[in-house]
Protein backbone atom coordinates (compact mmCIF):
# COMPACT_ATOMS: atom_id res chain seq x y z
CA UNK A 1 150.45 98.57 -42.55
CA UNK A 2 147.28 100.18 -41.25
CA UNK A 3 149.48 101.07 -37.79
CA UNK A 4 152.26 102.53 -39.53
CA UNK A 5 149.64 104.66 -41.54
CA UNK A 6 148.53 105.89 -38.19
CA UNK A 7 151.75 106.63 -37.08
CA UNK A 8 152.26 108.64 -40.24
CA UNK A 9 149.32 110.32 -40.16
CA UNK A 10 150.31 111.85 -36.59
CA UNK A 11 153.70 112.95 -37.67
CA UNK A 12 155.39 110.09 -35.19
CA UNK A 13 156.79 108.24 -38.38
CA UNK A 14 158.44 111.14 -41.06
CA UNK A 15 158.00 111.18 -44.59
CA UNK A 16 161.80 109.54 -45.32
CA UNK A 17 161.25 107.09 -42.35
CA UNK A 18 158.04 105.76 -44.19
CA UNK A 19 159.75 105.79 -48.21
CA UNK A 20 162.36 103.69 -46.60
CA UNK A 21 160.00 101.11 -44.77
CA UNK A 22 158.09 100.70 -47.84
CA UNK A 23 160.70 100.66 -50.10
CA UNK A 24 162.53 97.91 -47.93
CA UNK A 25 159.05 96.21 -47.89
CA UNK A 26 158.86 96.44 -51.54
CA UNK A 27 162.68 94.98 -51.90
CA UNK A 28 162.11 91.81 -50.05
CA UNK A 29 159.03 91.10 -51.82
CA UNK A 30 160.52 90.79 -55.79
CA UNK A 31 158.86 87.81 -57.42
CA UNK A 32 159.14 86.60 -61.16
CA UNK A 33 157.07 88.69 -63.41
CA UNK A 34 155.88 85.51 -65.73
CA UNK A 35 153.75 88.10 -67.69
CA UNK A 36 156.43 89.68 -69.56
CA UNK A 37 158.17 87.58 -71.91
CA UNK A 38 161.01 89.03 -74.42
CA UNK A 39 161.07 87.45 -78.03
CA UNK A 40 163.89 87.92 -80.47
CA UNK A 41 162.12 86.40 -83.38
CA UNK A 42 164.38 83.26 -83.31
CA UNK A 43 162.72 80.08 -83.94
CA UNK A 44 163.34 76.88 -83.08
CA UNK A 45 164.96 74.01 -84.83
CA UNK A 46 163.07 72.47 -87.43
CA UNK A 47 160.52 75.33 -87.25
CA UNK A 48 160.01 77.37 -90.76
CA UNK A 49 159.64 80.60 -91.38
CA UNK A 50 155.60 80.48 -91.96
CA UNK A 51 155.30 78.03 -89.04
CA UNK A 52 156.66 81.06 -86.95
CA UNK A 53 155.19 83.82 -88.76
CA UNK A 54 151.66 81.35 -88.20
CA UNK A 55 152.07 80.90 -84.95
CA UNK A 56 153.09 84.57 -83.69
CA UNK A 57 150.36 85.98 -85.22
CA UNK A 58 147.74 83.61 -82.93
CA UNK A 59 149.84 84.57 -79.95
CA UNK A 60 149.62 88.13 -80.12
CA UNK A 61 146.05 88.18 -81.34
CA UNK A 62 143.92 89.81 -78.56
CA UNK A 63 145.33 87.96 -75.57
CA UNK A 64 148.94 89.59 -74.85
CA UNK A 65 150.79 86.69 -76.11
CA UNK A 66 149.16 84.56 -73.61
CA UNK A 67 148.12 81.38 -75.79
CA UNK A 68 148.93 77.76 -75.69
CA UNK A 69 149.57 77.27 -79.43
CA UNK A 70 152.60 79.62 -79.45
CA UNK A 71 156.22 78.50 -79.82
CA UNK A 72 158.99 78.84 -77.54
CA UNK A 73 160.46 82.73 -77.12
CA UNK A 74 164.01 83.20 -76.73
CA UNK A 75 165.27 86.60 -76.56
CA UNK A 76 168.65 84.75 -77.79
CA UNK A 77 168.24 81.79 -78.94
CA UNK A 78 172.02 80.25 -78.01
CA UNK A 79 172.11 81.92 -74.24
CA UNK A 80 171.82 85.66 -72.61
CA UNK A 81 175.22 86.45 -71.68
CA UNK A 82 174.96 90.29 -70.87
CA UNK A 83 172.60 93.00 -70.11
CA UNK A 84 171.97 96.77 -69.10
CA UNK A 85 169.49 99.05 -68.58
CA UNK A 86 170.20 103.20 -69.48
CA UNK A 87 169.59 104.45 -65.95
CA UNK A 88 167.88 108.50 -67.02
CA UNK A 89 164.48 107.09 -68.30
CA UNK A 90 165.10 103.14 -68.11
CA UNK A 91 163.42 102.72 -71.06
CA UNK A 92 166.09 100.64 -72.94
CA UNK A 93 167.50 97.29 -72.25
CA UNK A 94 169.88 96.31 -74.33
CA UNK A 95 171.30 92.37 -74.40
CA UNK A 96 173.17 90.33 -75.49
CA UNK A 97 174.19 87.15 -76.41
CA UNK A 98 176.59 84.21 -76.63
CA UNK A 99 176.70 84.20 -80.61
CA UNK A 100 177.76 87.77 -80.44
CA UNK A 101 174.59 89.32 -81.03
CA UNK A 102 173.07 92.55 -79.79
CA UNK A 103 169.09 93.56 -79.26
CA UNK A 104 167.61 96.67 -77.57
CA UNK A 105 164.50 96.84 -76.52
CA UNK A 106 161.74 99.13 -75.27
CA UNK A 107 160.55 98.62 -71.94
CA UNK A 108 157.90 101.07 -72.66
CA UNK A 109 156.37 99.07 -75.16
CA UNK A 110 153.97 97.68 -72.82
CA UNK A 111 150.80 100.27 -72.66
CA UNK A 112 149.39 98.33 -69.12
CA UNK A 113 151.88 96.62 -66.85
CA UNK A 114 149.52 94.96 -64.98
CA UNK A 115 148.78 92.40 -68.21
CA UNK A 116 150.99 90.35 -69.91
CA UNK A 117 153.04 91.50 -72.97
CA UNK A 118 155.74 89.82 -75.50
CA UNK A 119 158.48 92.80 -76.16
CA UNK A 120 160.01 92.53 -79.51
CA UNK A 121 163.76 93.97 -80.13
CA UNK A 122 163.50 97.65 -81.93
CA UNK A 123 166.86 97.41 -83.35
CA UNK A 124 169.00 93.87 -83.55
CA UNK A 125 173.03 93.81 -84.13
CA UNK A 126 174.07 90.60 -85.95
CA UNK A 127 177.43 88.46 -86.02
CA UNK A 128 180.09 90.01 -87.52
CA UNK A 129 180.15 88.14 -90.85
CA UNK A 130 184.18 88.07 -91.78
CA UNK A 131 187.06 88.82 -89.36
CA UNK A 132 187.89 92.21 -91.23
CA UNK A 133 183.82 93.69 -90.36
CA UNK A 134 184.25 95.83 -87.58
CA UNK A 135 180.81 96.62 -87.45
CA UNK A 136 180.20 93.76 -85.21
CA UNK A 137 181.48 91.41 -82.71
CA UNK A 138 182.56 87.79 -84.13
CA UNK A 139 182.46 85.98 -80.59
CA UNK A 140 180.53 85.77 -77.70
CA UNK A 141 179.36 89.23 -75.43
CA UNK A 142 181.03 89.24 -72.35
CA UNK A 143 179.94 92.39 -71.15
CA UNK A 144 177.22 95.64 -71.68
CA UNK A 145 176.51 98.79 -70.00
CA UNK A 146 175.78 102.25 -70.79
CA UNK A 147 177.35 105.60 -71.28
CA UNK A 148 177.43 107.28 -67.61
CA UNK A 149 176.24 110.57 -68.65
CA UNK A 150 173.90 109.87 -71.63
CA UNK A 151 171.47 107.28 -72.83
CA UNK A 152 172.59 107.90 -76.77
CA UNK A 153 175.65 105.76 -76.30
CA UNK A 154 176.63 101.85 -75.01
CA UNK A 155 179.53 99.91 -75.11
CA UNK A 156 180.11 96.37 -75.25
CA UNK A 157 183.41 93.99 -74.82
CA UNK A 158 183.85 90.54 -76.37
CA UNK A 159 186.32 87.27 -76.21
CA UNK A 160 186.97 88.70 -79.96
CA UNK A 161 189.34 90.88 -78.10
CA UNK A 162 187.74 94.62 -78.69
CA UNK A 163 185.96 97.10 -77.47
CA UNK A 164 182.99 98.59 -79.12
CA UNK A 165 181.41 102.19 -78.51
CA UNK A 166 177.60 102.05 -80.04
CA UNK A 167 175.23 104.46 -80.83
CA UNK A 168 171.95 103.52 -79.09
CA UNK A 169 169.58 105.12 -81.34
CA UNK A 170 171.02 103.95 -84.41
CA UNK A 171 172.27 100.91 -83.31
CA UNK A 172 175.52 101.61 -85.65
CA UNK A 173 179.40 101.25 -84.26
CA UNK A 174 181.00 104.53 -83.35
CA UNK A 175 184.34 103.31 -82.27
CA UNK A 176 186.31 100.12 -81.89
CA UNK A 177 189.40 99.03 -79.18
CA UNK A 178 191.35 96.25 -80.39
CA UNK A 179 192.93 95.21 -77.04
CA UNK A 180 195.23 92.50 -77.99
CA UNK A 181 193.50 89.87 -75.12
CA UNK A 182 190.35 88.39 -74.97
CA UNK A 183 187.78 91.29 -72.87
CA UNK A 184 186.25 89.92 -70.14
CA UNK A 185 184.59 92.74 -68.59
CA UNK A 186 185.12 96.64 -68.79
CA UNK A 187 183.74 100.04 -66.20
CA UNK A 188 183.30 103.38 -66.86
CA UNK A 189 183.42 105.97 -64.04
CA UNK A 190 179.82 107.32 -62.58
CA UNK A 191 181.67 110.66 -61.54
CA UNK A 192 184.27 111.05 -63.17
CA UNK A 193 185.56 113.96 -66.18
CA UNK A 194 187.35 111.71 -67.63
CA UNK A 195 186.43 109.03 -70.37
CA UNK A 196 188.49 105.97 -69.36
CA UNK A 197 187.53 102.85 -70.27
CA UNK A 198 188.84 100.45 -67.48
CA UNK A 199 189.33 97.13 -69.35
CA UNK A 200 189.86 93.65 -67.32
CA UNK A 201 191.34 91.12 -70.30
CA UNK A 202 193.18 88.03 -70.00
CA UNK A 203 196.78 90.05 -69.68
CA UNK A 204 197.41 90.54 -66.13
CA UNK A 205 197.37 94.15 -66.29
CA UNK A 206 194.34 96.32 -66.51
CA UNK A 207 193.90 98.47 -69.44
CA UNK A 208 192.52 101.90 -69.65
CA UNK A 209 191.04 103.07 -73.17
CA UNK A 210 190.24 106.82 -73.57
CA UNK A 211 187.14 107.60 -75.55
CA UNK A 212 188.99 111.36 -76.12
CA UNK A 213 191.83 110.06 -77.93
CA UNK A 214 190.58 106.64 -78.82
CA UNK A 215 193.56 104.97 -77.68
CA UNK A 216 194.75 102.97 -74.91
CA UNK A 217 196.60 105.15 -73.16
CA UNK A 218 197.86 103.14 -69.45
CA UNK A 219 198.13 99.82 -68.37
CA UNK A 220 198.09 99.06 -64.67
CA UNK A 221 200.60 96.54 -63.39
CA UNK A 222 202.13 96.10 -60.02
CA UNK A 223 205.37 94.67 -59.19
CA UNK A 224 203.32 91.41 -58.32
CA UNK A 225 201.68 91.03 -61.60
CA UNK A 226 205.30 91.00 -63.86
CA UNK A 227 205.70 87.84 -65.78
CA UNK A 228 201.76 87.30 -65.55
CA UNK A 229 201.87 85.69 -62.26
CA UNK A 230 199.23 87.34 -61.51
CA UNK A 231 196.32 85.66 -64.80
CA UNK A 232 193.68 87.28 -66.30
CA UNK A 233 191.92 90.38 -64.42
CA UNK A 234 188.27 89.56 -63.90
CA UNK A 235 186.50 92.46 -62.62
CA UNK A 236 186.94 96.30 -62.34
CA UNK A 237 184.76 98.92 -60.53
CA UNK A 238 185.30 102.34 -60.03
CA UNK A 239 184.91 103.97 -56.93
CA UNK A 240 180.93 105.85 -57.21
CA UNK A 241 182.73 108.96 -55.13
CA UNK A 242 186.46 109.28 -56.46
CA UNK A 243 186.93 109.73 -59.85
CA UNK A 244 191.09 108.29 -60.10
CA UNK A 245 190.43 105.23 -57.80
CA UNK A 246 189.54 101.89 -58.93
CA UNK A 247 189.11 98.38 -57.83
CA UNK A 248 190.43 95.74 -59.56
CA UNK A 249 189.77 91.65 -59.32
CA UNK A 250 192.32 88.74 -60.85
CA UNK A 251 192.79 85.07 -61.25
CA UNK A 252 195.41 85.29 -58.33
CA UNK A 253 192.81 86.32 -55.73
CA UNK A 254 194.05 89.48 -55.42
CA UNK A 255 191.78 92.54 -54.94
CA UNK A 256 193.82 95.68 -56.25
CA UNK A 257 192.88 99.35 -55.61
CA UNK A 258 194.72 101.97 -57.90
CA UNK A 259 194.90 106.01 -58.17
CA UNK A 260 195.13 105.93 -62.04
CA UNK A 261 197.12 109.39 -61.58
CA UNK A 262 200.14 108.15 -60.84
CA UNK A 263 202.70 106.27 -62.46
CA UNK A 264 202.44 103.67 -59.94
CA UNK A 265 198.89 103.70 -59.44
CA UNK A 266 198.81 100.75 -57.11
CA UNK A 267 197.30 102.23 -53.14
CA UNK A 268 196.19 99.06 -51.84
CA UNK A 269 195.57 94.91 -51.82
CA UNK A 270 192.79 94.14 -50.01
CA UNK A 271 193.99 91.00 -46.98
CA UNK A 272 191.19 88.55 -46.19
CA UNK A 273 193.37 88.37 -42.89
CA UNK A 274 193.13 92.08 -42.01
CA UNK A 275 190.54 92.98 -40.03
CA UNK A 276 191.64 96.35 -38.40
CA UNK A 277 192.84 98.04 -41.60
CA UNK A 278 194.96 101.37 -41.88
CA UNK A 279 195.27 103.16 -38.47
CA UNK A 280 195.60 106.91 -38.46
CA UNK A 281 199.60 106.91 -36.59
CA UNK A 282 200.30 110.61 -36.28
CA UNK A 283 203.53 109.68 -34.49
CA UNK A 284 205.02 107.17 -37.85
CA UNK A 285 206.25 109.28 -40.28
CA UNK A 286 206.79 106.53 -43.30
CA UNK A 287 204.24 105.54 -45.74
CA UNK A 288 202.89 102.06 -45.52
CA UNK A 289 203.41 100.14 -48.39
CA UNK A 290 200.87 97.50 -49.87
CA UNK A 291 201.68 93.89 -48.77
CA UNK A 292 202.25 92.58 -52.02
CA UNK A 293 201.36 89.00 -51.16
CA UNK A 294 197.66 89.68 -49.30
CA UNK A 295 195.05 88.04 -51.19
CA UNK A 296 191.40 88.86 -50.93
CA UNK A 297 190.26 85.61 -52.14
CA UNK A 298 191.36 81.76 -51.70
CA UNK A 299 190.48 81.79 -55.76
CA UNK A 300 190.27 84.19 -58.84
CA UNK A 301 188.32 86.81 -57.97
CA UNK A 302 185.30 87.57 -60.03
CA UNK A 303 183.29 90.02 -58.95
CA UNK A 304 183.50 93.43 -57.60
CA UNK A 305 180.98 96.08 -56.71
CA UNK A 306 180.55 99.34 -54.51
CA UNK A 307 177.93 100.87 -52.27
CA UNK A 308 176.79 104.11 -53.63
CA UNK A 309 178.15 106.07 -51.40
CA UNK A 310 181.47 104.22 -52.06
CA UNK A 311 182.20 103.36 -48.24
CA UNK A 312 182.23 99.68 -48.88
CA UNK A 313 183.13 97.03 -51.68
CA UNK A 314 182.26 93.79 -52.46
CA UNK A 315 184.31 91.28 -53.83
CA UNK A 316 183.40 87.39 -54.60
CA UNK A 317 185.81 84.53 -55.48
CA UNK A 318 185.86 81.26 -56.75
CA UNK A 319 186.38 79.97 -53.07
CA UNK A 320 182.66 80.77 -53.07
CA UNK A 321 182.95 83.55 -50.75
CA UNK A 322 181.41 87.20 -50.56
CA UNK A 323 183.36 89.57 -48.59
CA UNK A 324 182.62 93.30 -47.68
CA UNK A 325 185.42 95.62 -47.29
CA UNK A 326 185.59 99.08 -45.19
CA UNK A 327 187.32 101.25 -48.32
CA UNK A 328 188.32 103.66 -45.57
CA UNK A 329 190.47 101.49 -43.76
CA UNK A 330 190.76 97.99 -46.09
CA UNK A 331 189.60 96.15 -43.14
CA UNK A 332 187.68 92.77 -43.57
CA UNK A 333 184.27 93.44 -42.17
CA UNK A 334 183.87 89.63 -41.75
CA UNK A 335 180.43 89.80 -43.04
CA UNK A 336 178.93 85.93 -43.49
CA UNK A 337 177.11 84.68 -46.18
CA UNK A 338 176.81 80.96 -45.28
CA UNK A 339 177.54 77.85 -47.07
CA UNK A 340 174.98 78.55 -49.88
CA UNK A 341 177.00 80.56 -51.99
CA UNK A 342 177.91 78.82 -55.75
CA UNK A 343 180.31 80.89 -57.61
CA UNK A 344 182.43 78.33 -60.34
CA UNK A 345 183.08 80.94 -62.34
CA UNK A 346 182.31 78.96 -65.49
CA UNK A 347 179.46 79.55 -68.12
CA UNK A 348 178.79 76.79 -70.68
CA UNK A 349 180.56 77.77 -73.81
CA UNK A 350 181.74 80.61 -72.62
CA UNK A 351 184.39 79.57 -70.63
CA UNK A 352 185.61 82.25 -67.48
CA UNK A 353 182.70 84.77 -66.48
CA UNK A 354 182.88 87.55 -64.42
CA UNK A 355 179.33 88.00 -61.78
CA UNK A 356 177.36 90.77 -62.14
CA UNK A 357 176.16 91.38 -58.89
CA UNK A 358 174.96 94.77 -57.23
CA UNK A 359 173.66 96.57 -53.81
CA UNK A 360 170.34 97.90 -53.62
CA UNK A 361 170.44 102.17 -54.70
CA UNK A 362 171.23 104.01 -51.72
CA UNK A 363 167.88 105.64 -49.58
CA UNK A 364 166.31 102.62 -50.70
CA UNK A 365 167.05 101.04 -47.06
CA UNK A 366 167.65 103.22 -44.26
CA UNK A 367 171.52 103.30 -43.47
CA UNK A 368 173.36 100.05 -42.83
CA UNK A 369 170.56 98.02 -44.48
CA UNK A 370 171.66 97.92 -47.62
CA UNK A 371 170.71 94.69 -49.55
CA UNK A 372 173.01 92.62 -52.30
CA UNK A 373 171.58 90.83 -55.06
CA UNK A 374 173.76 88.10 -56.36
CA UNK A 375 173.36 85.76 -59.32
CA UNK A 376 174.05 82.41 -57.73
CA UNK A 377 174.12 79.97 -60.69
CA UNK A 378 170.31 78.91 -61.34
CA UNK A 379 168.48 81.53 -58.60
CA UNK A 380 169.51 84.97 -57.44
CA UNK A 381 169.71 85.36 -53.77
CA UNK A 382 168.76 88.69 -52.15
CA UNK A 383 171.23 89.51 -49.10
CA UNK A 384 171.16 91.67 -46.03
CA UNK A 385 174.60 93.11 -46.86
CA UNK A 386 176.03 93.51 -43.74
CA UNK A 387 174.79 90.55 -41.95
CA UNK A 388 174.74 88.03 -44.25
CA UNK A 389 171.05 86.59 -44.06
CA UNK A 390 169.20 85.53 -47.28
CA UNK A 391 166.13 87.75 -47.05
CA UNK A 392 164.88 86.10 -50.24
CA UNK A 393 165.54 83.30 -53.63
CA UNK A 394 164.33 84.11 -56.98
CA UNK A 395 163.70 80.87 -58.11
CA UNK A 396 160.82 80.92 -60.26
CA UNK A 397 162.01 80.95 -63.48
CA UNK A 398 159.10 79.93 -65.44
CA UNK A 399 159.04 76.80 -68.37
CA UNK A 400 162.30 75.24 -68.84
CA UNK A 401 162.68 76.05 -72.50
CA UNK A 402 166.07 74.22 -74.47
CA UNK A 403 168.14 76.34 -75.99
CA UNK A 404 170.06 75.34 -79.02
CA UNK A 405 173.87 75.49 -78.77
CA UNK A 406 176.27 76.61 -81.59
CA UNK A 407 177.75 73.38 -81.87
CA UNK A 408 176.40 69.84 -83.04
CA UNK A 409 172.95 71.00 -82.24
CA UNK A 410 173.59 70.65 -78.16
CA UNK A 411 170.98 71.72 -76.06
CA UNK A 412 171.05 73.03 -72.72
CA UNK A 413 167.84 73.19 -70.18
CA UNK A 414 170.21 75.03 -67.17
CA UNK A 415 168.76 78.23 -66.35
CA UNK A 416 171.93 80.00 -65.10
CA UNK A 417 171.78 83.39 -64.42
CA UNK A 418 174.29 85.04 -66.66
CA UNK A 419 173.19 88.59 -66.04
CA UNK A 420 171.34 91.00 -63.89
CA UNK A 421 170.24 94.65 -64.48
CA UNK A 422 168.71 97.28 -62.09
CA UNK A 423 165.79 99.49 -63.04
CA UNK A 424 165.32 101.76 -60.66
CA UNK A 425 162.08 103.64 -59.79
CA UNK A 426 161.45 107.33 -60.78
CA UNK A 427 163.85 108.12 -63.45
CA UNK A 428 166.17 108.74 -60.39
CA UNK A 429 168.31 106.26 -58.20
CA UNK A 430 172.08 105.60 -59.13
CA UNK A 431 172.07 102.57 -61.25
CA UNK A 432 169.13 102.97 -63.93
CA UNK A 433 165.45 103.84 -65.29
CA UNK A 434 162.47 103.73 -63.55
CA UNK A 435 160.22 100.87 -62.49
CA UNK A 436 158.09 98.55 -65.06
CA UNK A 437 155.32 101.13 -65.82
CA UNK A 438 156.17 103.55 -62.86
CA UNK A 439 153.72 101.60 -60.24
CA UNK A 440 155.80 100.93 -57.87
CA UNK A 441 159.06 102.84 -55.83
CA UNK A 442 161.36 100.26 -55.31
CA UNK A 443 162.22 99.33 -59.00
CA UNK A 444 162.35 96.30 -61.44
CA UNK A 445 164.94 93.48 -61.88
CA UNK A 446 166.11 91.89 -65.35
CA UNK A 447 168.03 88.89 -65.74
CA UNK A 448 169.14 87.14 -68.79
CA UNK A 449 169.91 83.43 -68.58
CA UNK A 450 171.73 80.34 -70.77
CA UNK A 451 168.72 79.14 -71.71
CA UNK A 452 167.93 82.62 -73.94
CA UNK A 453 165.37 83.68 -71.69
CA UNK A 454 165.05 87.64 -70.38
CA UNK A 455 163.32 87.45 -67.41
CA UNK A 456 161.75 90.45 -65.35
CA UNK A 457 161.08 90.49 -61.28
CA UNK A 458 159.01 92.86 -59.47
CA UNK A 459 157.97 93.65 -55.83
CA UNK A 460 154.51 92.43 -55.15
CA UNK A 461 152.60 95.31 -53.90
CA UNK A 462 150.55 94.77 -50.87
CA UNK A 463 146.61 93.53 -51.61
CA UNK A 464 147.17 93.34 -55.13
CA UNK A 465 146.73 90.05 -57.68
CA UNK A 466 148.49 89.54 -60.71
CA UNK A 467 146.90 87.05 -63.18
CA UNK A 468 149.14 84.40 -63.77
CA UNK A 469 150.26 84.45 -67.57
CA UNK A 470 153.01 81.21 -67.86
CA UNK A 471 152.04 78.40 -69.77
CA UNK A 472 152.73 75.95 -67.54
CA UNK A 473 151.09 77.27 -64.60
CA UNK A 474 148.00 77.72 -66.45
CA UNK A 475 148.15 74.25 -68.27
CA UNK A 476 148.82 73.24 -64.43
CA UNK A 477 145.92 75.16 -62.98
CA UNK A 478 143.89 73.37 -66.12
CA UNK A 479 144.53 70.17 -65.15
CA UNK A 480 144.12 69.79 -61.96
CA UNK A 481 140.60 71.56 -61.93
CA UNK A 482 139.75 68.93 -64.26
CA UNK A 483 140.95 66.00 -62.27
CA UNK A 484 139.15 67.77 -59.80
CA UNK A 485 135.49 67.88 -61.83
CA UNK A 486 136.71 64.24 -62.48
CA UNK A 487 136.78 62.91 -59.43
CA UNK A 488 133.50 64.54 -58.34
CA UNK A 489 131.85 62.68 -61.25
CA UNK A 490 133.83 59.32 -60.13
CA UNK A 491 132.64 59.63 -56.96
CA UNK A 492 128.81 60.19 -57.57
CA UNK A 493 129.23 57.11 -60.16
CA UNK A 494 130.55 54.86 -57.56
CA UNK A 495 127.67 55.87 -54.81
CA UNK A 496 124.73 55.16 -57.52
CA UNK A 497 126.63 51.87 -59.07
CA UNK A 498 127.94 50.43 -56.23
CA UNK A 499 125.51 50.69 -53.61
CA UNK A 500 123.50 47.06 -52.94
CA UNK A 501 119.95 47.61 -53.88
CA UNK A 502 117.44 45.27 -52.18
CA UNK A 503 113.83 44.81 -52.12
CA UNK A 504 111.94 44.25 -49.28
């Protein structure tokens, strides 16, 4: 550090050159932020309502929510299943659940990031009550994110089959899709003029919804996909730099890119085979025509992401491989991620889920650098995209808390990541907010979990110390400095009681 300071200092290392070698620094550093903890004011089984009341009040008396007497937290109680972060101030997170609830929080609640802090929801959405309330969502949330453009508005999808548009400071329902299939996942465009809602349900083709007209107004379908050969479409992205293209991932492995313009809006299917992609022949007059059998993926396809600057995507299967694709050509870029990669596609109760995983914001890394961050069942690994080398594993997930299931009071202690969602530093960067109390440049990380815990991971900053805050590592840290004054007590027993005295 002190060397590259010099080399700043005498204009050998430029001011870019430096963000990007401490922001890259800062990315391969993220550790569990134990100090923040997220409570939904759910309590556990067998708890009452003054028991709770009780015990909250101890924990937040004077110590940040950091005593031993408290209850278990659960930001939803029955499992996390979606989250998102507005990306103009990143001061909301909204989540939500498997029992179709939805909670939004303020990140900015906490006055000093550096101590520990229990957020509480400022606005919570409950369970539909009936199947005619529209107000809600009846079944599980599948999938969150925010308007593009504006912080005021979020919309949500379901296995209930809809749609929902929200209004974030109200926390009210402005407008509801009834799609006919259950929702899986849905994208709107970063860049685009339009307001289409790209839907991927369990009908093979992908429906667009437009928030103008409040209709669905196009359903894409190749000739591959009649009869539903092709199964439920699992992911949809939109390209961050074209407005009418977007990537599409189904059940059949195939990786679909469309020009919603036309009437046959399929351009391309990505081949796991193809490694040289289009090449520019001047001299062949005839278009080239999508191989309608290439397949992306040995399994349904789950996952799909770009690189800001939209020159590559990322698709994972459930053959439990990542692959990066050159979107100017289609070419395989044959990118290896090793063996470690877990990807069954199934969430307890929830039945098929899609991955949320992302690359870090561009000028983060310098170019070719970029890294991915991928939810890989109980950890999230942190990639080098291009290479393929696990740079680090969020593993530490804190106190195994059991979650109470919907059903004949199962419990679950899994921790599988269910969700992830970037903050990103300085109100500025292409996916959301800025960092957990604006300390540091390269952002924050939020993932919700089946157990019903939010969790938060930040990059440790270089000479600092962070009191640790989790309940077990403190009870931990207790208990072994008492064995320790123990044994040292032991020990000067056993040398006064057991030494032989003799008299001469």
């Amino acid at each position: 550090m002190n060397s590259l300071l010099l080399e700043r200092s005498v204009g050998r290392v430029g001011p870019n050159e430096f963000a990007r070698v401490q922001t890259t620094a800062l990315l391969r550093s993220f550790a569990a932020a134990s100090r923040f903890r997220f409570d939904g004011g759910e309590r556990a089984a067998g708890e009452s309502l003054s028991q709770a009341s009780q015990t909250s009040g101890r924990s937040e008396g004077g110590n940040g929510g950091n005593d031993k007497t408290k209850t278990c937290r659960w930001a939803h109680q029955a499992g996390v299943s979606a989250l998102a972060v507005e990306r103009f101030d990143g001061r909301i997170l909204v989540s939500g659940g498997t029992d179709a609830t939805i909670k939004l929080w303020d990140l900015e609640q906490c006055a000093n990031p550096s101590r520990s802090h229990v957020f509480q929801p400022v606005a919570a959405i409950s369970r539909a009550a009936t199947p005619s309330d529209t107000s809600a969502h009846r079944f599980g949330i599948t999938h969150l994110s925010f308007y593009p453009f504006d912080s005021a508005a979020f919309l949500s999808c379901s296995h209930d089959q809809t749609l929902k548009l929200w209004d974030t400071q109200r926390a009210s329902v402005s407008g509801s899709f009834t799609l006919g299939a259950r929702v899986y996942t849905h994208a709107m465009s970063p860049v685009a003029a339009h307001l289409l809602v790209a839907c991927g349900t369990q009908h093979p083709a992908v429906r667009l919804v437009d928030l103008r007209s409040s209709s669905a107004v196009q359903s894409l379908v190749s000739p591959g996909q009649i009869g539903g050969s092709a199964g439920a479409t699992l992911a949809v992205a939109w390209s961050p730099v074209h407005e009418h293209v977007l990537a599409s991932g189904s059940v059949d492995g195939a990786v679909r890119i469309w020009d919603v313009r036309k009437s046959n809006g399929l351009i391309a299917l990505l081949d796991h085979e193809d490694t040289i992609g289009l090449v520019d022949d001047k001299l062949s007059q005839q278009p080239r025509y999508p191989q309608l059998t290439a397949k992306a993926h040995a399994g349904p396809v789950n996952g799909l992401t770009w690189t800001d600057d939209g020159a590559y995507l990322i698709s994972t299967g459930h053959d439990r491989r990542i692959r990066v694709w050159d979107t100017a050509t289609g070419a395989n870029t044959l990118a290896s991620f090793g063996p470690s990669i877990r990807n069954s596609g199934q969430m307890a109760g929830a039945g098929v889920a899609t991955i949320p995983m992302f690359v870090s914001p561009m000028g983060l890394t310098p170019p070719g650098s970029e890294l991915l961050f991928f939810p890989n069942e109980s950890e999230i690994l942190v990639m080098e995209l291009h290479e393929g080398n696990v740079v680090t594993r969020l593993r530490g997930m804190g106190p195994t808390v059991a979650a109470v299931g919907t059903q004949r009071g199962e419990r679950t202690v899994k921790n599988r990541v269910t969700s992830v969602a970037w903050r990103a530093a300085g109100g500025s960067g292409s996916s959301s907010g800025v960092a957990m109390g604006g300390n540091n440049a390269a952002g924050g990380l939020f993932s919700g979990h089946l157990d019903g815990q939010i969790r938060a991971w930040l990059p440790e900053l270089e000479g600092t110390h962070i009191e640790a805050t989790d309940d077990q590592t403190i009870d931990q840290r207790d208990e072994a400095e008492k064995t320790k004054k123990r044994k040292a007590i032991d020990d000067a027993f056993q040398s006064l009681m057991g030494r032989k005295v003799t008299f001469s």
